[in-house]
PDB file of N, CA and C in Angstrom:
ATOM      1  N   UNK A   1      -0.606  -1.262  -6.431  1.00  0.00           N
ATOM      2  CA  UNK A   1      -1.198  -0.537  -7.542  1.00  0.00           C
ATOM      3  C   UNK A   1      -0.337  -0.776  -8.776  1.00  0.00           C
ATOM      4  N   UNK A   2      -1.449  -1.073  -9.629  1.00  0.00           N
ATOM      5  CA  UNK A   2      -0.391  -1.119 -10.642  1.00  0.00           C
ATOM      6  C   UNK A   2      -0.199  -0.329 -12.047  1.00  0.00           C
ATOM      7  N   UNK A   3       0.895  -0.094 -13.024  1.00  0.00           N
ATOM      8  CA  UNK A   3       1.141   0.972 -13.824  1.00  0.00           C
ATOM      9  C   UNK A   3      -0.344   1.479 -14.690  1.00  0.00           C
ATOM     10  N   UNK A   4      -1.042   0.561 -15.161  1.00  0.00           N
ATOM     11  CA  UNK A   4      -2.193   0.549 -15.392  1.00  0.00           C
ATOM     12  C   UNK A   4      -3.520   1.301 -14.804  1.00  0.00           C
ATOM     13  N   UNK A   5      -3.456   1.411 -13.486  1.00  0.00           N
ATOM     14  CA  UNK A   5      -4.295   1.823 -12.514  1.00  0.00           C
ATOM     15  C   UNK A   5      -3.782   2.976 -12.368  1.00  0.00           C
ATOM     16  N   UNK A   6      -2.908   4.041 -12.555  1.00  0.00           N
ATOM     17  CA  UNK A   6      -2.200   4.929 -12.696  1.00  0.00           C
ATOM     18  C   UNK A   6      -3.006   6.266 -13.090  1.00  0.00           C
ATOM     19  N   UNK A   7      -2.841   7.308 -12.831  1.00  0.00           N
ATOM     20  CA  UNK A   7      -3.879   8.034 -14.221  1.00  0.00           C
ATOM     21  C   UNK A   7      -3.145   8.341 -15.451  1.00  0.00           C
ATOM     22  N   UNK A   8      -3.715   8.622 -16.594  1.00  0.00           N
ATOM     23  CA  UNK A   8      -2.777   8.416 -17.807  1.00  0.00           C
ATOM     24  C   UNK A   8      -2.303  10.084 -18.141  1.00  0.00           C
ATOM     25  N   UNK A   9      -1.051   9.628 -18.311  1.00  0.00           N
ATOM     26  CA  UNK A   9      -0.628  11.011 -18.435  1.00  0.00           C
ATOM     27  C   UNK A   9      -0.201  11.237 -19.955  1.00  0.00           C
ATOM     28  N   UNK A  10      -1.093  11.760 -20.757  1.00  0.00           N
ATOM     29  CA  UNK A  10      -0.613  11.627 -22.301  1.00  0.00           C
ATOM     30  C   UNK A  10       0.361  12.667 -22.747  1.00  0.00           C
ATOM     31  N   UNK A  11      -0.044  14.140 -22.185  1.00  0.00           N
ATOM     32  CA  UNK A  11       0.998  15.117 -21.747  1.00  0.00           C
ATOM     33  C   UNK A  11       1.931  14.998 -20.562  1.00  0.00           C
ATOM     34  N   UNK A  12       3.086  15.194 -20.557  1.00  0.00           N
ATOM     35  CA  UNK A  12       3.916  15.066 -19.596  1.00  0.00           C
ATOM     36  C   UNK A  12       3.732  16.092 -18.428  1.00  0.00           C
ATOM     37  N   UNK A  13       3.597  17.405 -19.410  1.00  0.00           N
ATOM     38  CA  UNK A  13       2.834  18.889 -18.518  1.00  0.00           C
ATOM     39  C   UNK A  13       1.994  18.395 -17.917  1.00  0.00           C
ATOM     40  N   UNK A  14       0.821  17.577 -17.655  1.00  0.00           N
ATOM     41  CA  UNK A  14      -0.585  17.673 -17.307  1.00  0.00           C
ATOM     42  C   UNK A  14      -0.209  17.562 -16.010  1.00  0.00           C
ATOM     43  N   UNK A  15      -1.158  18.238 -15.436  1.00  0.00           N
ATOM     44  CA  UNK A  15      -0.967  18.262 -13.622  1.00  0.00           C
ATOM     45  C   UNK A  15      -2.444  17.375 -13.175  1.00  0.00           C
ATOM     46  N   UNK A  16      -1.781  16.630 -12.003  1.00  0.00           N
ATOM     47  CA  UNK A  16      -2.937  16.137 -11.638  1.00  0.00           C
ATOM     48  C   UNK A  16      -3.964  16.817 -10.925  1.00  0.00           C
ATOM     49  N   UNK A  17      -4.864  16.522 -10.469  1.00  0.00           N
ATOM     50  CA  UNK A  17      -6.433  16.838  -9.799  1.00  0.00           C
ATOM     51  C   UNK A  17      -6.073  16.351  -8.319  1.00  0.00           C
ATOM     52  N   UNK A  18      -6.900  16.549  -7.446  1.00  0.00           N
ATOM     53  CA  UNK A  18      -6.447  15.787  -6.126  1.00  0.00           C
ATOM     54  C   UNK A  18      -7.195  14.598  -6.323  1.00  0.00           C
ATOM     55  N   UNK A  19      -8.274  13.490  -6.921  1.00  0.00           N
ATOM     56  CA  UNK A  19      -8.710  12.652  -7.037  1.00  0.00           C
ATOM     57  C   UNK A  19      -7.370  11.419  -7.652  1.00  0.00           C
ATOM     58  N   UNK A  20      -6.822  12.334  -8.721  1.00  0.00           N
ATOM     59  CA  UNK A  20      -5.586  11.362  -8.684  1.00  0.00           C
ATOM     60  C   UNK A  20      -4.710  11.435  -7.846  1.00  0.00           C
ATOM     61  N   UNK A  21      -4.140  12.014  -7.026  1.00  0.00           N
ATOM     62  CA  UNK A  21      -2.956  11.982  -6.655  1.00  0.00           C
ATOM     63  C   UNK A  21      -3.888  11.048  -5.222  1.00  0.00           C
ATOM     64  N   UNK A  22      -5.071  11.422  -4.651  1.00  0.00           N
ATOM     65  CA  UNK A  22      -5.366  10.336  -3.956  1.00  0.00           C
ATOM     66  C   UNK A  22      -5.250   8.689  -3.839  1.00  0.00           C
ATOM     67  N   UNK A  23      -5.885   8.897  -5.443  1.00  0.00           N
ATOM     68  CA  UNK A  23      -5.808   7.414  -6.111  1.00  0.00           C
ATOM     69  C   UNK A  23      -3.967   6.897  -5.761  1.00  0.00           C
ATOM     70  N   UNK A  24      -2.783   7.495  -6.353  1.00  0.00           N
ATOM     71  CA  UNK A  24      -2.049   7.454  -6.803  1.00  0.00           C
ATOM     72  C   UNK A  24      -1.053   6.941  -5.151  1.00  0.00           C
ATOM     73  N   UNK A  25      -1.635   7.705  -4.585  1.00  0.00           N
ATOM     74  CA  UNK A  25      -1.178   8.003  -3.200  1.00  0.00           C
ATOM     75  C   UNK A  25      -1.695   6.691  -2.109  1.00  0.00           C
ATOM     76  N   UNK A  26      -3.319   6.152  -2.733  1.00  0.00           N
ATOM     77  CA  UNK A  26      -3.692   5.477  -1.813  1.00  0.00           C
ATOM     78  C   UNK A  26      -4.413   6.101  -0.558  1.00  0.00           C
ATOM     79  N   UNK A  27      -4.782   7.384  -0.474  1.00  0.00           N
ATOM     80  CA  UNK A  27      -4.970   8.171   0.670  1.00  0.00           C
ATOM     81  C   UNK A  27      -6.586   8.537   0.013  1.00  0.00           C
ATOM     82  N   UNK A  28      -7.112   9.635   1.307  1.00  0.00           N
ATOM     83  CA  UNK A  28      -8.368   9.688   0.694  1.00  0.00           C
ATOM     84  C   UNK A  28      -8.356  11.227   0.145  1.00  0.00           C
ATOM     85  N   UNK A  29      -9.045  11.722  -0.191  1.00  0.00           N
ATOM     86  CA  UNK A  29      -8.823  13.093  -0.853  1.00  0.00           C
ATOM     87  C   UNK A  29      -9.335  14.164   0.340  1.00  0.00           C
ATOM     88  N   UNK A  30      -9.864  13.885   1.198  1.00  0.00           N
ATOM     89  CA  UNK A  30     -10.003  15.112   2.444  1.00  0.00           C
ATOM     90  C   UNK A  30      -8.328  15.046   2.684  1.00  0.00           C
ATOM     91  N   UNK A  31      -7.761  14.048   3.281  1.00  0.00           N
ATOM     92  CA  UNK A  31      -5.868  14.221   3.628  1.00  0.00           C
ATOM     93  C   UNK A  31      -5.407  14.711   2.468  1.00  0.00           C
ATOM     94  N   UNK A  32      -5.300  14.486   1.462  1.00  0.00           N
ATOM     95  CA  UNK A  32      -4.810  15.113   0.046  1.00  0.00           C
ATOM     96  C   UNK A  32      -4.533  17.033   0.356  1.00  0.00           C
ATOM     97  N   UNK A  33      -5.965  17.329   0.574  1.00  0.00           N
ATOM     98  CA  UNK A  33      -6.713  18.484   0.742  1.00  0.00           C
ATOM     99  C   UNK A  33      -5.900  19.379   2.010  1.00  0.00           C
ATOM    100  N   UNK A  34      -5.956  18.694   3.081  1.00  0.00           N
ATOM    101  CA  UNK A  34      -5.504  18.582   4.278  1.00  0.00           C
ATOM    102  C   UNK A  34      -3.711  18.891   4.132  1.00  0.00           C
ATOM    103  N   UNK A  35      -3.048  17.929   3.603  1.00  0.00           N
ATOM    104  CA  UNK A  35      -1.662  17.862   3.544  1.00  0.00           C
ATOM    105  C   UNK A  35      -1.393  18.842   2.433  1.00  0.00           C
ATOM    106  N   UNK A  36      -1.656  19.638   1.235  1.00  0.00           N
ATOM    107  CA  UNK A  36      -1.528  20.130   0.513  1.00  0.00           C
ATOM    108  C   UNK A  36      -2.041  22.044   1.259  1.00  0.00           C
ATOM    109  N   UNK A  37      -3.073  21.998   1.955  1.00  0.00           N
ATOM    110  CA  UNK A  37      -2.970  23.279   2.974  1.00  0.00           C
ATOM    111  C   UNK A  37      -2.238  23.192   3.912  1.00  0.00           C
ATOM    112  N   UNK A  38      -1.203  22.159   4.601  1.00  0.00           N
ATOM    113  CA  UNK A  38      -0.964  22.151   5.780  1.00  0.00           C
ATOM    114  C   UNK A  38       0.510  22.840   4.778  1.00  0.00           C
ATOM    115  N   UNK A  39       1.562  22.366   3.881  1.00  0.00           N
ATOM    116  CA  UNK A  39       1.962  22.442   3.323  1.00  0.00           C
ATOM    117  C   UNK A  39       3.510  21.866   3.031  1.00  0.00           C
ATOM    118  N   UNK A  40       2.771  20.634   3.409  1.00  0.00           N
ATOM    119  CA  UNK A  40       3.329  19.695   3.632  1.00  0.00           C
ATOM    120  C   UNK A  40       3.122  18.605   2.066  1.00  0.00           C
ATOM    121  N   UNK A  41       2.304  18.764   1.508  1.00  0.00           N
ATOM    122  CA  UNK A  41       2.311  17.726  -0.111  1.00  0.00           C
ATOM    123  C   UNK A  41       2.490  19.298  -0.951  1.00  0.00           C
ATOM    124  N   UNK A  42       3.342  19.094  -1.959  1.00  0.00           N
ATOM    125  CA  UNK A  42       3.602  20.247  -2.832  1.00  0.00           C
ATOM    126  C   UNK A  42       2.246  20.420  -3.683  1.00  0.00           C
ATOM    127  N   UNK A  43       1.784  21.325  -4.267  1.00  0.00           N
ATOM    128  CA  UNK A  43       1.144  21.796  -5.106  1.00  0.00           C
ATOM    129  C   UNK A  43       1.061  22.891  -5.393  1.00  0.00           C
ATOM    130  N   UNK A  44       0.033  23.165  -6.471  1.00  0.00           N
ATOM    131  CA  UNK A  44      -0.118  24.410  -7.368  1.00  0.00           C
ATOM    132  C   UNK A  44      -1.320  24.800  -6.976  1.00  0.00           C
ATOM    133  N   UNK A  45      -1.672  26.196  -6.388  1.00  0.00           N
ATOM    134  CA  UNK A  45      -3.103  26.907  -6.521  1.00  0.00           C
ATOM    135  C   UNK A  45      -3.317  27.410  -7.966  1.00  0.00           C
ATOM    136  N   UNK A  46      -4.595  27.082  -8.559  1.00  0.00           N
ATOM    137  CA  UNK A  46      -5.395  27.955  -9.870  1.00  0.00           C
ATOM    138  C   UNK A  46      -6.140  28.021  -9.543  1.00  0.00           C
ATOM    139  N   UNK A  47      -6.652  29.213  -8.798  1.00  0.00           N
ATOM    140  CA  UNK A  47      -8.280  30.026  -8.580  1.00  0.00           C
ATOM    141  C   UNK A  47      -8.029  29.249  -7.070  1.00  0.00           C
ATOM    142  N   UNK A  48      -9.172  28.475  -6.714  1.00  0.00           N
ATOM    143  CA  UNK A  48      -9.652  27.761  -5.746  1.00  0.00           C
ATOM    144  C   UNK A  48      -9.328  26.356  -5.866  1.00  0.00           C
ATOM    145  N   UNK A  49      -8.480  26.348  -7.270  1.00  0.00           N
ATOM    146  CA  UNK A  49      -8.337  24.886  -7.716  1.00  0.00           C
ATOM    147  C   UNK A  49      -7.152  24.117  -7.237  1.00  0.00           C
ATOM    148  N   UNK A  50      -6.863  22.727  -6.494  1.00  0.00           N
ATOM    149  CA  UNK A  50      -5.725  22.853  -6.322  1.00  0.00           C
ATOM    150  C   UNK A  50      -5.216  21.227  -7.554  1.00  0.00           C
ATOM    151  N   UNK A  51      -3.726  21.502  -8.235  1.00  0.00           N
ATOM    152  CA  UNK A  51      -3.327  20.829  -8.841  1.00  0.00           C
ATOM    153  C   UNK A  51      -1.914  20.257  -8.367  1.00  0.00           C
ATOM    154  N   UNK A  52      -1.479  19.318  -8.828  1.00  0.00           N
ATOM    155  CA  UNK A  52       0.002  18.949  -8.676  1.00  0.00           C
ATOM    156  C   UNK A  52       0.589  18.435 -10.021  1.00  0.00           C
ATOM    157  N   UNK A  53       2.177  19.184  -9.530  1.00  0.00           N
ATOM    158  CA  UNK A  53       2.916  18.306 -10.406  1.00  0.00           C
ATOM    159  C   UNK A  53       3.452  16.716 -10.006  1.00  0.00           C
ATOM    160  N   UNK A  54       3.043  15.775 -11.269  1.00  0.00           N
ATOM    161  CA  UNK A  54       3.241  14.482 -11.249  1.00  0.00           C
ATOM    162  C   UNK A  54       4.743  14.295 -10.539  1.00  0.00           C
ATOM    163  N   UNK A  55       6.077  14.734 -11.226  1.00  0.00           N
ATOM    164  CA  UNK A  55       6.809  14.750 -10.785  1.00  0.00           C
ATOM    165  C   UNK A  55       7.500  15.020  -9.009  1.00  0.00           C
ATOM    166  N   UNK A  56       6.617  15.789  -8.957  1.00  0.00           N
ATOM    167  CA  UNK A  56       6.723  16.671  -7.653  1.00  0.00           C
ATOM    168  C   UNK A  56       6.103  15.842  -6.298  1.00  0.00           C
ATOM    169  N   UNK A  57       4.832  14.569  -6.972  1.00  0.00           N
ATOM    170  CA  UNK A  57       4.368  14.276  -5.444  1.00  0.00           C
ATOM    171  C   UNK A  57       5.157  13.063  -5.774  1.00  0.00           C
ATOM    172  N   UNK A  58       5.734  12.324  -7.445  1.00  0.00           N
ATOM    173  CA  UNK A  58       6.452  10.977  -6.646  1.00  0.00           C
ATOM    174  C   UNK A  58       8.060  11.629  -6.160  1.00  0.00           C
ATOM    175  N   UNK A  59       8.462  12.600  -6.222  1.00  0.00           N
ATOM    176  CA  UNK A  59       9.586  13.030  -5.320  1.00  0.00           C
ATOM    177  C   UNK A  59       9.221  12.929  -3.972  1.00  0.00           C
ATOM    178  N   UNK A  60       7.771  13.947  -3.265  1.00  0.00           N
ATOM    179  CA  UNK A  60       7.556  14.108  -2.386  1.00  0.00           C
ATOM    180  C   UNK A  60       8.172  12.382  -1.656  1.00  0.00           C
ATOM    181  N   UNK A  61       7.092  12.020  -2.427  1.00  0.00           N
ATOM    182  CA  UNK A  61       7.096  10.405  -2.013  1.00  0.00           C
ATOM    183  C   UNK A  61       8.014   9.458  -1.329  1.00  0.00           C
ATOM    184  N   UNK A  62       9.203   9.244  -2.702  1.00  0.00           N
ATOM    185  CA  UNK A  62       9.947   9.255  -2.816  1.00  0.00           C
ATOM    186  C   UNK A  62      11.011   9.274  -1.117  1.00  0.00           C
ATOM    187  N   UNK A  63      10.885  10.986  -0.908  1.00  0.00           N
ATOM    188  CA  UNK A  63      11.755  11.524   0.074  1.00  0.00           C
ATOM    189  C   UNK A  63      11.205  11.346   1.609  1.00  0.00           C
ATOM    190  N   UNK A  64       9.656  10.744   1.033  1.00  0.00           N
ATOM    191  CA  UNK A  64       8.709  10.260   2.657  1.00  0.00           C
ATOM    192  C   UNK A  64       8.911   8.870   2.669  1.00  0.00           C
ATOM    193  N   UNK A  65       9.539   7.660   1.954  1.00  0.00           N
ATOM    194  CA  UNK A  65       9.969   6.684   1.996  1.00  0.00           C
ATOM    195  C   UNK A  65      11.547   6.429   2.545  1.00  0.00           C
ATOM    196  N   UNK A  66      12.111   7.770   2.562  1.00  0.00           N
ATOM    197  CA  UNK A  66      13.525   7.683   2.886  1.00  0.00           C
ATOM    198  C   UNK A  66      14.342   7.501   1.947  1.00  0.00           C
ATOM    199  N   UNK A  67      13.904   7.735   0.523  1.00  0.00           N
ATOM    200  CA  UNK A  67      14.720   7.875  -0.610  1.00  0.00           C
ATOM    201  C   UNK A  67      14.610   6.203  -0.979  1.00  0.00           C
ATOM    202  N   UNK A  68      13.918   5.127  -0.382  1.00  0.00           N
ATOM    203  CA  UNK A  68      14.111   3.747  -0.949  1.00  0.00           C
ATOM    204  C   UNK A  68      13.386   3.903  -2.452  1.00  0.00           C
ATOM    205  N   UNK A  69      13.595   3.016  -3.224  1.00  0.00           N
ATOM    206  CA  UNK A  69      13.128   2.619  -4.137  1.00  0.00           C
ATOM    207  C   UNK A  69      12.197   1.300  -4.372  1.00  0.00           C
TER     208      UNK A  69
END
């Protein structure tokens, strides 16, 4: 994937949707859904809505790669 294919983050605040972090992730958005109730992918509840911080799932990431780069 590349930086381009990314979703654009014009605010740094902006939290993603689960459609991006799918995209972002490569996964499909039922596991998104799935790993984010299990509570196991970090996120934010608003209402029924669920969001993430950008920062927060490439850490997750990040720390599910074993810290490689």
């Amino acid at each position: 994937m590349t930086t381009a294919e990314l979703p654009a983050i014009v605010n740094p605040d902006t939290l993603w949707d689960v459609d991006a972090v799918a995209k972002y992730l490569s996964a499909s958005k039922s596991w998104v859904y799935k790993a984010a109730e299990r509570g196991e992918l970090p996120c934010i509840r608003i209402g029924a809505m669920l969001r993430f911080a950008p920062n927060s799932v490439r850490a997750w990431l990040k720390q599910r790669a074993g810290g490689a780069t």
